[in-house]
C-alpha atoms as a PDB file:
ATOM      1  CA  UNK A   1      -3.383  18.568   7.281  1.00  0.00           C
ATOM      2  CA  UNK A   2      -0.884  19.279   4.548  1.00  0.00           C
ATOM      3  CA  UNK A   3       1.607  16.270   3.026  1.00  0.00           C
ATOM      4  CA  UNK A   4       4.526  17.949   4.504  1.00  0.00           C
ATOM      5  CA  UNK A   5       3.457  17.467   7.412  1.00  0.00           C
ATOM      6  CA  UNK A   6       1.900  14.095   7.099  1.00  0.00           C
ATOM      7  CA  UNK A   7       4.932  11.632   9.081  1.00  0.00           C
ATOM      8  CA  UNK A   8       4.534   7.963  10.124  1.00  0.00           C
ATOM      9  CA  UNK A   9       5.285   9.263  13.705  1.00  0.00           C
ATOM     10  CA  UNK A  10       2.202  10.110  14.502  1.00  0.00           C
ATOM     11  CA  UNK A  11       0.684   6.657  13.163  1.00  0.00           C
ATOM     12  CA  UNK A  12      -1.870   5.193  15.413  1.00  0.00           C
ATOM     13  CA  UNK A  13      -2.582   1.821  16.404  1.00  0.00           C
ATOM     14  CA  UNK A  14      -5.971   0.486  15.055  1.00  0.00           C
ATOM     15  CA  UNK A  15      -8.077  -2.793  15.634  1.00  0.00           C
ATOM     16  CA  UNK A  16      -8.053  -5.307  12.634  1.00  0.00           C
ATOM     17  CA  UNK A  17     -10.149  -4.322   9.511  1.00  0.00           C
ATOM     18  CA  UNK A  18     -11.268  -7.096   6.903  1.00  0.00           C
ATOM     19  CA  UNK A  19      -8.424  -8.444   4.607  1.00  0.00           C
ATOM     20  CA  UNK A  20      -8.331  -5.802   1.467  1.00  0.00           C
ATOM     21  CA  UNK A  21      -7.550  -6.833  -2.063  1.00  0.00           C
ATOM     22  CA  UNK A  22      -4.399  -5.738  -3.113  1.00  0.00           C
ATOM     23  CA  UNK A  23      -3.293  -3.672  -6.331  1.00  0.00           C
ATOM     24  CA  UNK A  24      -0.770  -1.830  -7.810  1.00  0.00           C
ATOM     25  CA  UNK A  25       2.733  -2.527  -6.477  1.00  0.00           C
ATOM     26  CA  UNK A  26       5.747   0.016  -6.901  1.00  0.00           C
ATOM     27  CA  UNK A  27       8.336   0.033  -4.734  1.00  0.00           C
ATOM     28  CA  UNK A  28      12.478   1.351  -4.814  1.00  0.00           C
ATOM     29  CA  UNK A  29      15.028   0.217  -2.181  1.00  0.00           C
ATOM     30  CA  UNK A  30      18.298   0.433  -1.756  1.00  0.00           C
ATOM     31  CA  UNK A  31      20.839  -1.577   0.509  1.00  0.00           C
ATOM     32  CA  UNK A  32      22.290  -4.747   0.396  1.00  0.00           C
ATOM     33  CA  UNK A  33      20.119  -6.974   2.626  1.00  0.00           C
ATOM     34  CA  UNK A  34      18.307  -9.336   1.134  1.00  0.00           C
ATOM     35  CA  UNK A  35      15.291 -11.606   2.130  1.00  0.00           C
ATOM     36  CA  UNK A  36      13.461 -14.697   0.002  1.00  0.00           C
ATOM     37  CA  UNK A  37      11.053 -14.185  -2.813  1.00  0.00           C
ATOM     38  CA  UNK A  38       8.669 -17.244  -2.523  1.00  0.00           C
ATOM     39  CA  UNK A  39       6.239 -18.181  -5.394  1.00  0.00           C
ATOM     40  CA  UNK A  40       4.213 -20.891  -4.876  1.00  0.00           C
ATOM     41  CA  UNK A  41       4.282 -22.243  -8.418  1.00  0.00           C
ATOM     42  CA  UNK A  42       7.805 -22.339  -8.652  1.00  0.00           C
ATOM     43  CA  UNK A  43       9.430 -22.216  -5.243  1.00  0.00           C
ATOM     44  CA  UNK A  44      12.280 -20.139  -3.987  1.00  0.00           C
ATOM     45  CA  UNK A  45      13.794 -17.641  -6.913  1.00  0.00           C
ATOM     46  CA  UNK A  46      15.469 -14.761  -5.560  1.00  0.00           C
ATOM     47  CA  UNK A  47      16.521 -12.281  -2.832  1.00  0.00           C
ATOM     48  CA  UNK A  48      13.736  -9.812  -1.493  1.00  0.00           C
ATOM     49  CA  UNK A  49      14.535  -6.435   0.675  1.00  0.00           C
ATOM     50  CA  UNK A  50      12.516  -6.599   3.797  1.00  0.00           C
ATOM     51  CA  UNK A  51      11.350  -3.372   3.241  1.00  0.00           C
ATOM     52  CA  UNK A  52       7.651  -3.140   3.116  1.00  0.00           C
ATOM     53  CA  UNK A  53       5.570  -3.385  -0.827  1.00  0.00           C
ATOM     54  CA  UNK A  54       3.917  -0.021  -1.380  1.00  0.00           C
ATOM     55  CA  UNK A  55       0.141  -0.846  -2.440  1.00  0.00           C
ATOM     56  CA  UNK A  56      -3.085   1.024  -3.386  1.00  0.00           C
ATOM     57  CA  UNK A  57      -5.889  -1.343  -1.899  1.00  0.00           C
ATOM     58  CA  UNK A  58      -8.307  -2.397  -4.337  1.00  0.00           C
ATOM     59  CA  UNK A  59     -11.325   0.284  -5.108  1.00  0.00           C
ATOM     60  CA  UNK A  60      -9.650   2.805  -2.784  1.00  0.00           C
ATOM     61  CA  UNK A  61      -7.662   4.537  -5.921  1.00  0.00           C
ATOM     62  CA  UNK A  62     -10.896   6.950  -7.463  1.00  0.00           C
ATOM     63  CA  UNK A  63     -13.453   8.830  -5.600  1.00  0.00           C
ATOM     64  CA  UNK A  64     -16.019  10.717  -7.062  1.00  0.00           C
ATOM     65  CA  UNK A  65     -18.191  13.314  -6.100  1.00  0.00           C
ATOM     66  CA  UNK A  66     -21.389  14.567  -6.947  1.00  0.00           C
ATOM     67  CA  UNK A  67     -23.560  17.775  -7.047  1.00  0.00           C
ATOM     68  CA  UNK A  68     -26.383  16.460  -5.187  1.00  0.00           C
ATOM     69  CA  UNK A  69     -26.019  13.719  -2.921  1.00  0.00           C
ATOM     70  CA  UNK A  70     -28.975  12.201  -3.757  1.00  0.00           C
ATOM     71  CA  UNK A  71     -27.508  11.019  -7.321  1.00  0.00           C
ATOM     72  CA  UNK A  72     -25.088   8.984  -8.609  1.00  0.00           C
ATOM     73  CA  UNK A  73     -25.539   9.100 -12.178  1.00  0.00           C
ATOM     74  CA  UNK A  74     -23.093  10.283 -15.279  1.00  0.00           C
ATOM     75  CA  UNK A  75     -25.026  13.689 -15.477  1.00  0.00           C
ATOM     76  CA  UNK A  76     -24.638  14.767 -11.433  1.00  0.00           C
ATOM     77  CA  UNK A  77     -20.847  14.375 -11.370  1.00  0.00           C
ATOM     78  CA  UNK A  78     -19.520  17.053  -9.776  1.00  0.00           C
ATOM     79  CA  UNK A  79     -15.626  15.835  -9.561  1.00  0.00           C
ATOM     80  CA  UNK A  80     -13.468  12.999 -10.469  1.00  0.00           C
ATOM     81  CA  UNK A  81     -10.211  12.014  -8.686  1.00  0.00           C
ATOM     82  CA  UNK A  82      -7.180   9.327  -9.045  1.00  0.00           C
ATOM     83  CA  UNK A  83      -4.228   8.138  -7.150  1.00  0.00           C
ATOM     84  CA  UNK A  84      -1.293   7.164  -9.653  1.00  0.00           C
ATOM     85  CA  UNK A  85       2.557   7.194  -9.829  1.00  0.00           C
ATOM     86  CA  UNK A  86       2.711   5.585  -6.584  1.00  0.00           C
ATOM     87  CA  UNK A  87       6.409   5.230  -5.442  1.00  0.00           C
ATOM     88  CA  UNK A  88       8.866   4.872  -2.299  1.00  0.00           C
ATOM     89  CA  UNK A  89      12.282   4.575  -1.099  1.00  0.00           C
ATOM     90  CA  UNK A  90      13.366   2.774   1.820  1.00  0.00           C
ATOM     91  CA  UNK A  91      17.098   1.990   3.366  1.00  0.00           C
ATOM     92  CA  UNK A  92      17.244  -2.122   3.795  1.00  0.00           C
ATOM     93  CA  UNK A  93      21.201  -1.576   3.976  1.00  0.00           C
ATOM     94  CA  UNK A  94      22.824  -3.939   7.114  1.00  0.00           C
ATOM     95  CA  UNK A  95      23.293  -2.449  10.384  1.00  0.00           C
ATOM     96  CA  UNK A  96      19.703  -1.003  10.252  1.00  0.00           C
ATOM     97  CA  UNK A  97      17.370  -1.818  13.147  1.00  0.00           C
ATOM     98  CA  UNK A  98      14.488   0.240  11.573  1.00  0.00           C
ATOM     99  CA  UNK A  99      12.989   0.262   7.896  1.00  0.00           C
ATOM    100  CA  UNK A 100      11.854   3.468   7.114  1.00  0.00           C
ATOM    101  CA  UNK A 101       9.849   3.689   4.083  1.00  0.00           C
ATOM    102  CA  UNK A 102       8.779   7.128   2.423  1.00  0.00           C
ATOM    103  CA  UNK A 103       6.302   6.830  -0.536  1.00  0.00           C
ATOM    104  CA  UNK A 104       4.950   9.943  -2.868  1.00  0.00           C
ATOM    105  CA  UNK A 105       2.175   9.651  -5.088  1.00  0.00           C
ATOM    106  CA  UNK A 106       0.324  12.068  -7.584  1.00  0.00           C
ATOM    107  CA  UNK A 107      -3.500  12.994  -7.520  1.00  0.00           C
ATOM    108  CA  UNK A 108      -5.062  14.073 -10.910  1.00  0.00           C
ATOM    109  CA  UNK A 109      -8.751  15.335 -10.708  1.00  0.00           C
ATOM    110  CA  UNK A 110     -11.263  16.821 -13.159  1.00  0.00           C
ATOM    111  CA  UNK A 111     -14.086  18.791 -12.576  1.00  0.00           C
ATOM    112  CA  UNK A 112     -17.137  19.347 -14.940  1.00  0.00           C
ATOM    113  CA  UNK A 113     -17.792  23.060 -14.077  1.00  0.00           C
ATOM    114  CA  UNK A 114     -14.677  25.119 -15.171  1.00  0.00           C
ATOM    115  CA  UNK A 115     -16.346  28.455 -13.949  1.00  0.00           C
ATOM    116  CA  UNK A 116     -14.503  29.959 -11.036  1.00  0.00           C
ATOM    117  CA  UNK A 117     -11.608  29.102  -9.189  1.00  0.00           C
ATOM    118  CA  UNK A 118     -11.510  26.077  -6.817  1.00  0.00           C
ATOM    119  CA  UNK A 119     -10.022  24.877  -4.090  1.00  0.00           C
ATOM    120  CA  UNK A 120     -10.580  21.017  -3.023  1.00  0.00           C
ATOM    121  CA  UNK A 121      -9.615  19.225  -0.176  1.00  0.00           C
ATOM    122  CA  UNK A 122      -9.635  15.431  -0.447  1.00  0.00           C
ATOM    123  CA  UNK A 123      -8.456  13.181   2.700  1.00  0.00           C
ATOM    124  CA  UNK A 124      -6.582   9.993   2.215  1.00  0.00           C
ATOM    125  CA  UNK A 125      -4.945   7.152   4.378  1.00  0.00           C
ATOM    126  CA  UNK A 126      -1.911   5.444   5.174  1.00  0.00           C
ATOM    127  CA  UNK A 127      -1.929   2.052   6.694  1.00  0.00           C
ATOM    128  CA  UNK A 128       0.783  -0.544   7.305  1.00  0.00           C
ATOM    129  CA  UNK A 129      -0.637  -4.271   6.828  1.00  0.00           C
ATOM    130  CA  UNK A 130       1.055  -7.197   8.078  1.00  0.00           C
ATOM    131  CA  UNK A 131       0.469 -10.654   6.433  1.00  0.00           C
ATOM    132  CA  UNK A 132      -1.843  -8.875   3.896  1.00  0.00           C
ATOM    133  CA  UNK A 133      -5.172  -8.682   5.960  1.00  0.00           C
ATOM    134  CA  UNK A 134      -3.865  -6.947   9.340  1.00  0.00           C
ATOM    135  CA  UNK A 135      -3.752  -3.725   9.814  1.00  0.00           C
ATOM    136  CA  UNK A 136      -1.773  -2.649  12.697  1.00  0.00           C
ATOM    137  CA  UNK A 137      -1.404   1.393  12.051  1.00  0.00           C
ATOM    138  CA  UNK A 138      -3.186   3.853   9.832  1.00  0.00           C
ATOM    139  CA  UNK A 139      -2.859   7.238   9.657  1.00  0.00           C
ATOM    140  CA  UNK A 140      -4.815   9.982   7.430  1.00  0.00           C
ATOM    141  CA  UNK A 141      -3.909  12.763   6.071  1.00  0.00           C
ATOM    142  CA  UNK A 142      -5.146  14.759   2.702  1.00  0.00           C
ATOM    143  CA  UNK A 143      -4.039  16.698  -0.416  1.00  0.00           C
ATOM    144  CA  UNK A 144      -5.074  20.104  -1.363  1.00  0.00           C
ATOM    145  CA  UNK A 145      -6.609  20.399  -5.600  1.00  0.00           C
ATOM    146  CA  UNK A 146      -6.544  24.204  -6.524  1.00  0.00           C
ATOM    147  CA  UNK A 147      -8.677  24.643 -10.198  1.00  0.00           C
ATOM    148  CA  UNK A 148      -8.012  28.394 -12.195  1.00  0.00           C
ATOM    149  CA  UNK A 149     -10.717  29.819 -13.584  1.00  0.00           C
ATOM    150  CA  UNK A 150     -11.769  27.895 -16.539  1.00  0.00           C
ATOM    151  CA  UNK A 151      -9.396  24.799 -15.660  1.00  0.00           C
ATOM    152  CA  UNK A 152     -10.755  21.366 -15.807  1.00  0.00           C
ATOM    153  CA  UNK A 153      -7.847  19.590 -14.609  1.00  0.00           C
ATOM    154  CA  UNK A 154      -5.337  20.074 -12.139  1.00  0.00           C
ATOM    155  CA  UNK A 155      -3.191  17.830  -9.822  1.00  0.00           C
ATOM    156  CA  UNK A 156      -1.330  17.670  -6.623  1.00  0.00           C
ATOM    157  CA  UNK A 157       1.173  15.461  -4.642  1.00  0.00           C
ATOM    158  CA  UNK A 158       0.641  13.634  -1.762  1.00  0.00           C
ATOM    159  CA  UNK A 159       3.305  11.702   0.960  1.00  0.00           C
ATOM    160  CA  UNK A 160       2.920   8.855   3.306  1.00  0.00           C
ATOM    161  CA  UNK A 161       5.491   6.745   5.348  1.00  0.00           C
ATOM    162  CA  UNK A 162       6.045   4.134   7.823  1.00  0.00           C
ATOM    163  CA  UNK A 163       8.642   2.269   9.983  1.00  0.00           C
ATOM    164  CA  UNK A 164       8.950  -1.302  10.355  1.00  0.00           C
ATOM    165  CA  UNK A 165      11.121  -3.320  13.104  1.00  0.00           C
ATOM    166  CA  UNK A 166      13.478  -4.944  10.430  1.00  0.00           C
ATOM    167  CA  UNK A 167      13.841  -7.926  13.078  1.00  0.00           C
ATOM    168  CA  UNK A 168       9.855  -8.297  12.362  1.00  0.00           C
ATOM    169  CA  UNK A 169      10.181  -8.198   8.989  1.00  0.00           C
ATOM    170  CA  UNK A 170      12.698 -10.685   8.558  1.00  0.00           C
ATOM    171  CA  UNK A 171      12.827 -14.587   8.524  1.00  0.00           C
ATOM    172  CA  UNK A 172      13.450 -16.317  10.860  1.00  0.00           C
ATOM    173  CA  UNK A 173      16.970 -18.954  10.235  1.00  0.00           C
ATOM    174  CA  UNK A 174      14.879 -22.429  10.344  1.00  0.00           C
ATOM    175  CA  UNK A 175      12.670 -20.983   7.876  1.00  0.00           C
ATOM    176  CA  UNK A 176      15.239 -19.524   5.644  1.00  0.00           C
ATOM    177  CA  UNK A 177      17.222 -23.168   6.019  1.00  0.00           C
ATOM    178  CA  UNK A 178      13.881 -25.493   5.467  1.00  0.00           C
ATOM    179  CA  UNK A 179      12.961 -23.273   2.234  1.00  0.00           C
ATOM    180  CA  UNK A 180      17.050 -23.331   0.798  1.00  0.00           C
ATOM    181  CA  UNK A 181      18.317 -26.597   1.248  1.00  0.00           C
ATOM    182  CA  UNK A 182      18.837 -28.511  -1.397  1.00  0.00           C
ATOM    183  CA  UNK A 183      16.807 -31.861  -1.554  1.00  0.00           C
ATOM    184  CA  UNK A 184      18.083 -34.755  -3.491  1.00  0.00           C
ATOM    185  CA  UNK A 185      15.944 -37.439  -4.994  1.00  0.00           C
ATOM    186  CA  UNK A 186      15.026 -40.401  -2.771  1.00  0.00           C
ATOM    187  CA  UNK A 187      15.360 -38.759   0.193  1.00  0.00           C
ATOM    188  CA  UNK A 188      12.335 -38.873   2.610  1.00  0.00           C
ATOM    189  CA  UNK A 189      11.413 -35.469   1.771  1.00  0.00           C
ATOM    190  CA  UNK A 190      12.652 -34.660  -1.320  1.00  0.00           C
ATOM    191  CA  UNK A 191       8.971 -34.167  -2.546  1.00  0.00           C
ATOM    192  CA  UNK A 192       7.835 -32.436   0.097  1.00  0.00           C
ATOM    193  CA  UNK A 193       6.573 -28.732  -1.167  1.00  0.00           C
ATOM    194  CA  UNK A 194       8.377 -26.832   2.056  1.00  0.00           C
ATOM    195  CA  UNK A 195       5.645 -23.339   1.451  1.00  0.00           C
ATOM    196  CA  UNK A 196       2.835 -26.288   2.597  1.00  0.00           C
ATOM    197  CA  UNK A 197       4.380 -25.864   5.836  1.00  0.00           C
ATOM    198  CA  UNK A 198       1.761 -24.108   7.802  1.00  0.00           C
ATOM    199  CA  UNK A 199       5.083 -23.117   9.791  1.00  0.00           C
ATOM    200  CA  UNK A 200       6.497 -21.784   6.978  1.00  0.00           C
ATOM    201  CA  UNK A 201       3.211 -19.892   5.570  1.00  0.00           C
ATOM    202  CA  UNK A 202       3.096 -18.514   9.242  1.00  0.00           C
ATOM    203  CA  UNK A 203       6.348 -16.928   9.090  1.00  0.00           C
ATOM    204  CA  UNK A 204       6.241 -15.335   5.437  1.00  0.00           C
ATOM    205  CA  UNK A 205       2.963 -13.735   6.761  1.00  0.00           C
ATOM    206  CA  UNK A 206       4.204 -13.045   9.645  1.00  0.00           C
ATOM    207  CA  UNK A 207       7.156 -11.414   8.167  1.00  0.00           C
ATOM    208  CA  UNK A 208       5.419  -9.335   5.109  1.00  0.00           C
ATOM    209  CA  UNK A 209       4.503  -5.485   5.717  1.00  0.00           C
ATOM    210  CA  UNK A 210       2.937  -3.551   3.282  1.00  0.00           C
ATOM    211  CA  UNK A 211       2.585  -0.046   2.831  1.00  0.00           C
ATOM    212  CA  UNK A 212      -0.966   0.765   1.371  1.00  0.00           C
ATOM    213  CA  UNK A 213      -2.319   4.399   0.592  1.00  0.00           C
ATOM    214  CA  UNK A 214      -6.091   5.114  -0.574  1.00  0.00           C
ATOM    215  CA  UNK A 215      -8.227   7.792  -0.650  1.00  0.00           C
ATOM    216  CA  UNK A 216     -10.271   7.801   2.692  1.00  0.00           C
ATOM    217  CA  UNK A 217     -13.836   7.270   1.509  1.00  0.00           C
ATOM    218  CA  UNK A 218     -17.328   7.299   2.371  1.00  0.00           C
ATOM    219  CA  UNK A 219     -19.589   4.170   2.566  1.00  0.00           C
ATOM    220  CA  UNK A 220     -21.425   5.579  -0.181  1.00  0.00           C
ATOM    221  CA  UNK A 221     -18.570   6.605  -2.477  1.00  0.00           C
ATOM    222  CA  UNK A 222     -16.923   2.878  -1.375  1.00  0.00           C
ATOM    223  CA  UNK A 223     -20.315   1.774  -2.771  1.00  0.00           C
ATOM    224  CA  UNK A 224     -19.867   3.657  -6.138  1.00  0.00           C
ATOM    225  CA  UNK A 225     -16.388   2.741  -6.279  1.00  0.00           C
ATOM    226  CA  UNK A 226     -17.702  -0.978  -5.839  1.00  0.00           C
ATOM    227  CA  UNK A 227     -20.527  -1.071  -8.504  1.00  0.00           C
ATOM    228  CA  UNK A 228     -20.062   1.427 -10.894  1.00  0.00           C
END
């Protein structure tokens, strides 16, 4: 499957994986809805869109492969690979029932035989993640490397992009009041940290998307990734 034809309508639903360890965030919306940015060393600070974060899970940027399966050392690498200038848009202005979020992202690659020319095909995901460990859709798709004769590097582009309920991604009004109001000293719970809450943690979960893209790799190249 080409990018251009790679659209979140066809996501998928998919059981939970195991929470992933998040890198790399880049994201670009525009709009004037707002939602809470909440740090837990210093409290409330700012307005957040509701649009989802777009990520690259951790170890899921690189693959790597080799000229015989067999290895996996310096001298049997065959081809090299890297997701980078991850980026998105997404429309968070009011009135909008959906969140539609559009990312691009570039894949440079090197190969160690130049002789010939070459045409590679390397898959990749999409998921969306709610509360940072759930993933409730994924959807693959991959991007096409073509090496000239003699070329070492070349690159290509790649496009994901998903849709979030904005209602789902937003908080709800007795969260938004118990993490604004104003406390004054003396007051019963003026030193009460509100994010200890496990109400409140529940609904910032609850209300986070994420937007993650990664190569789609083997066990064994998730294993090289891992180690190396």
């Amino acid at each position: 499957m080409t990018p251009s034809a790679f659209r979140p309508a066809s996501f998928r639903r998919l059981a939970p994986l195991a929470a992933l360890a998040l890198v790399g965030t880049l994201g670009a919306c525009k709009g004037g809805g707002g939602e809470l940015v909440v740090d837990d060393s210093v409290g409330v600070t700012a307005l957040r869109s509701p649009c989802p974060l777009v990520e690259i899970p951790d170890m899921t940027g690189d693959v790597t492969l080799f000229t015989d399966p067999g290895r996996t050392d310096a001298g049997a690498i065959d081809l090299t690979a890297s997701i980078t200038n991850l980026r998105s848009t997404c429309d968070d202005a009011k009135g909008q029932t959906q969140l539609s979020t559009e990312a691009t992202f570039d894949v440079y690659a090197r190969r160690t035989d130049t002789r010939g020319a070459r045409r590679v095909v390397l898959p990749y995901f999409s998921a969306v993640m709610r509360g940072g460990n759930v993933v409730i859709a994924k959807r693959l798709g991959s991007v096409t490397i073509d090496f000239a004769d003699g070329q070492e590097r070349a690159q290509a582009t790649g496009r994901a992009g998903s849709t979030v309920d904005r209602s789902e991604a937003t908080l709800p009004d007795n969260v938004r009041k118990l993490l604004t109001r104003k406390r004054k000293a003396g007051q019963a719970d003026a030193a009460t940290d509100p994010l200890a809450l496990p109400e409140v943690r529940s609904a910032l979960a609850k209300a986070s998307f994420e937007l993650v893209v990664g190569f789609q790799l083997t066990d064994a190249q998730l294993k090289y990734n891992a180690t190396r």
